[in-house]
C-alpha atoms as a PDB file:
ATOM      1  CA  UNK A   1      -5.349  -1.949  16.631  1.00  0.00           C
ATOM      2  CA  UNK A   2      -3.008  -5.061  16.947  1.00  0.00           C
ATOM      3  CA  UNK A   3      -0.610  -2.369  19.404  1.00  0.00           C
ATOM      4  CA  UNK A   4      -3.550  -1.622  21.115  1.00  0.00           C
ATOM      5  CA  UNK A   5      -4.305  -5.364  22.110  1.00  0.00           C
ATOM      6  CA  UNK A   6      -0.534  -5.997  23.324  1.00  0.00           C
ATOM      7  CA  UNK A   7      -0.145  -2.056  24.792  1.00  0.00           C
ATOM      8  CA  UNK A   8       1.097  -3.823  28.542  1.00  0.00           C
ATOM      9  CA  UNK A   9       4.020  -5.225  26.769  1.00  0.00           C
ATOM     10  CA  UNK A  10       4.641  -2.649  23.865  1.00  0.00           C
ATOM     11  CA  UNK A  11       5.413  -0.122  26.658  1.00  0.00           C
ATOM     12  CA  UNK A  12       8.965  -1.403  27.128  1.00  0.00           C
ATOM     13  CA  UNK A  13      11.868   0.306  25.963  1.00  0.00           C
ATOM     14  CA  UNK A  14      13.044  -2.457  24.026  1.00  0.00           C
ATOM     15  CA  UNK A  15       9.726  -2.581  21.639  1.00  0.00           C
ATOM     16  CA  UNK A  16       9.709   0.853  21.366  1.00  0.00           C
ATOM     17  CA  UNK A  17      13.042   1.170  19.798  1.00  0.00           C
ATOM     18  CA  UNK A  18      12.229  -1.937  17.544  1.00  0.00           C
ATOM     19  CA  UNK A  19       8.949   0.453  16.552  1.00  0.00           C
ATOM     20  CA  UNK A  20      10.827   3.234  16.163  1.00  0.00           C
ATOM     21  CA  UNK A  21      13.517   1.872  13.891  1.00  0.00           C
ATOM     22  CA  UNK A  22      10.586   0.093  11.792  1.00  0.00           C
ATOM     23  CA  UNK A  23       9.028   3.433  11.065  1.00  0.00           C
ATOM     24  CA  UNK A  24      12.266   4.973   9.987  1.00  0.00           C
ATOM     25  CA  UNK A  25      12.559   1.863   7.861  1.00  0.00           C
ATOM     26  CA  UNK A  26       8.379   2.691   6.255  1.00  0.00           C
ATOM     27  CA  UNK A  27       9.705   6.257   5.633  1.00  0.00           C
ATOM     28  CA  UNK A  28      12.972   5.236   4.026  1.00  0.00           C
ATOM     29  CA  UNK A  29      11.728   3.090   1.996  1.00  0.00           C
ATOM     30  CA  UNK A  30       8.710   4.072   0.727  1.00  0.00           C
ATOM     31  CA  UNK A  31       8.585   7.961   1.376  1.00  0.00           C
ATOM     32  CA  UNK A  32      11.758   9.545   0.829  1.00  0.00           C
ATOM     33  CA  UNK A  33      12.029   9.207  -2.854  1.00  0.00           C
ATOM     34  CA  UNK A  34       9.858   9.640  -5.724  1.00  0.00           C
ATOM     35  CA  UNK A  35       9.925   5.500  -6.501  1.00  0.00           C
ATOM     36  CA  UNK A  36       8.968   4.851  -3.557  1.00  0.00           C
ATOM     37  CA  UNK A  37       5.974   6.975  -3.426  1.00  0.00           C
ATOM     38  CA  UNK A  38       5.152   5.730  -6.773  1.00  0.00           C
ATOM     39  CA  UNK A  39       5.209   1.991  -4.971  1.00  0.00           C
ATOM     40  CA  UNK A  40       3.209   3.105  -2.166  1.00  0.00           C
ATOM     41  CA  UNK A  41       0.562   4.966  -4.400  1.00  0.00           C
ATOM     42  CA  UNK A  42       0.084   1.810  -6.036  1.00  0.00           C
ATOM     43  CA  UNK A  43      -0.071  -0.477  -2.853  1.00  0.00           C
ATOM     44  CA  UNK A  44      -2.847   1.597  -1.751  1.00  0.00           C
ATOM     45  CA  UNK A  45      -4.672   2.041  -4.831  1.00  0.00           C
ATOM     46  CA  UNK A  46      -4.276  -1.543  -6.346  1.00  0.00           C
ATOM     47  CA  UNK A  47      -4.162  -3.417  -3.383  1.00  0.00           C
ATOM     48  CA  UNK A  48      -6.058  -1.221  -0.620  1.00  0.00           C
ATOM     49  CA  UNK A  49      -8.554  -0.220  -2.686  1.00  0.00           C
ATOM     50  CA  UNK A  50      -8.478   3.903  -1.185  1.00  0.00           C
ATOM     51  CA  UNK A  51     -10.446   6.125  -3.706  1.00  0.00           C
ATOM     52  CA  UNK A  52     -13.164   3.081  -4.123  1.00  0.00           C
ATOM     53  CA  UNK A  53     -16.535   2.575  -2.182  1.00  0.00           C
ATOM     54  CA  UNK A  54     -15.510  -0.789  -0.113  1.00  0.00           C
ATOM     55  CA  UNK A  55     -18.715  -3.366  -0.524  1.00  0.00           C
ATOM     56  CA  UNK A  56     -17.418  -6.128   1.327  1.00  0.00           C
ATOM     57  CA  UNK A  57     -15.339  -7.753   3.950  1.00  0.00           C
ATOM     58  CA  UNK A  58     -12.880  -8.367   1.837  1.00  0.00           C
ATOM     59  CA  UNK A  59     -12.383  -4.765   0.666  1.00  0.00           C
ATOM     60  CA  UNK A  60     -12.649  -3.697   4.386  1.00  0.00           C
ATOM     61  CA  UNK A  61      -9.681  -5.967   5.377  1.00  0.00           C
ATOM     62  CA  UNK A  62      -7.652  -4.684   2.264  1.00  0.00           C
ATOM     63  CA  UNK A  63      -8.207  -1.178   3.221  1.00  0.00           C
ATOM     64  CA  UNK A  64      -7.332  -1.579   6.724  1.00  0.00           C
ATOM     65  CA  UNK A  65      -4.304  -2.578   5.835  1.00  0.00           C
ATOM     66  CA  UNK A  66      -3.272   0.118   3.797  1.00  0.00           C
ATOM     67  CA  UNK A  67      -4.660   2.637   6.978  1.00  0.00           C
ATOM     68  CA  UNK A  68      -1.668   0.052   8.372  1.00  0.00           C
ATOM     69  CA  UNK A  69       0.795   0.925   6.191  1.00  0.00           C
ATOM     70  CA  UNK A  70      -0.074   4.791   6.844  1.00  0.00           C
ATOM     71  CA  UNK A  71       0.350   4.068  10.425  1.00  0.00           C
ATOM     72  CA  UNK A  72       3.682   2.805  10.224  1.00  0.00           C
ATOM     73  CA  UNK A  73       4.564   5.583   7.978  1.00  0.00           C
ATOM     74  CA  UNK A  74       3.417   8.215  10.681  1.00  0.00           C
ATOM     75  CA  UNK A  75       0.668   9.954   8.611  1.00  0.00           C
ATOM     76  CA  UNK A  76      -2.543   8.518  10.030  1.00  0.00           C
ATOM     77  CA  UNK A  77      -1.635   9.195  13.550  1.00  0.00           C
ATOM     78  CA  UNK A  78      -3.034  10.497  16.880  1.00  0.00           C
ATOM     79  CA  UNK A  79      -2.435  13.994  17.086  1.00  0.00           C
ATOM     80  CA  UNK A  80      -2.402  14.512  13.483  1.00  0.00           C
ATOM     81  CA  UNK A  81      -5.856  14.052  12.378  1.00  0.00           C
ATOM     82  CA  UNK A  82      -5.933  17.890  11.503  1.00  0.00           C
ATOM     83  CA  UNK A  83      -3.032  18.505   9.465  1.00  0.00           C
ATOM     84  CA  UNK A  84      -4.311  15.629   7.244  1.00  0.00           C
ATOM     85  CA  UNK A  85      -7.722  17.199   6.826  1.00  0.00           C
ATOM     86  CA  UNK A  86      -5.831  20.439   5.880  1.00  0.00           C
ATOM     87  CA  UNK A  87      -3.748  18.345   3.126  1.00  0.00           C
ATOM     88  CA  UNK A  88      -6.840  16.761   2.087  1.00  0.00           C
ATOM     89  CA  UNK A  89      -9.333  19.951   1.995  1.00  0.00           C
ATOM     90  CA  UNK A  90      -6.096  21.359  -0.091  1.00  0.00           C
ATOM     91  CA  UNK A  91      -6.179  18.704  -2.918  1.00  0.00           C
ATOM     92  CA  UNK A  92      -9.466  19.599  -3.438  1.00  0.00           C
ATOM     93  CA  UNK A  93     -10.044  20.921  -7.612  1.00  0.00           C
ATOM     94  CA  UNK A  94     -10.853  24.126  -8.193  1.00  0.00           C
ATOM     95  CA  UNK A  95     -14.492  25.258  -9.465  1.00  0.00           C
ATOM     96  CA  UNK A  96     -14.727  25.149 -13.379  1.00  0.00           C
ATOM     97  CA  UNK A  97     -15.635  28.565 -14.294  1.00  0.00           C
ATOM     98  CA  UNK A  98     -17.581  29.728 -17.143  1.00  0.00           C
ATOM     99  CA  UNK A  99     -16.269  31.561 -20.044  1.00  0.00           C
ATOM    100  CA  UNK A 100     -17.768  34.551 -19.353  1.00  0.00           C
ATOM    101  CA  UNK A 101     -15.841  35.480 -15.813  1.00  0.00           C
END
């Protein structure tokens, strides 16, 4: 949202690099290697509360800034809305079946 409000001056090539390099920076850091997926999993579970029911501000505020941190990483993006349903949908558990099929 906050590069939404300031979109008139993020336009210029300068910013755009400095973008650019900070998302390579996210992804380095905290997707390219198993510890630092492990440290992301927890910023977003133990700070950003994703996987709860968010009751207040508070919460709201918390989460948003994980959906931040996403951002920046280049998975909550536009144009890519589908292909993280598709991840999602794919997580899903598998029916318990009964002994008896």
């Amino acid at each position: 949202m906050a590069d939404e409000l300031f979109k008139d001056i993020s336009d210029t090539p300068a910013i755009e690099k400095e973008k650019e390099d900070l998302h390579t920076k996210y992804q380095l850091i905290l997707a390219s290697t198993d510890a630092g997926i492990d440290v992301l999993c927890d910023i977003l579970v133990n700070f950003c509360n994703f996987g709860q029911y968010l009751q207040t501000q508070k919460e709201v505020d918390e989460y948003n800034v994980g959906i931040s941190i996403l951002s920046r990483l280049g998975i909550v993006s536009p144009g890519n809305e589908k292909r993280l349903v598709r991840l999602l949908v794919g997580m899903m558990p598998q029916p318990i079946r009964s002994k008896e099929e």
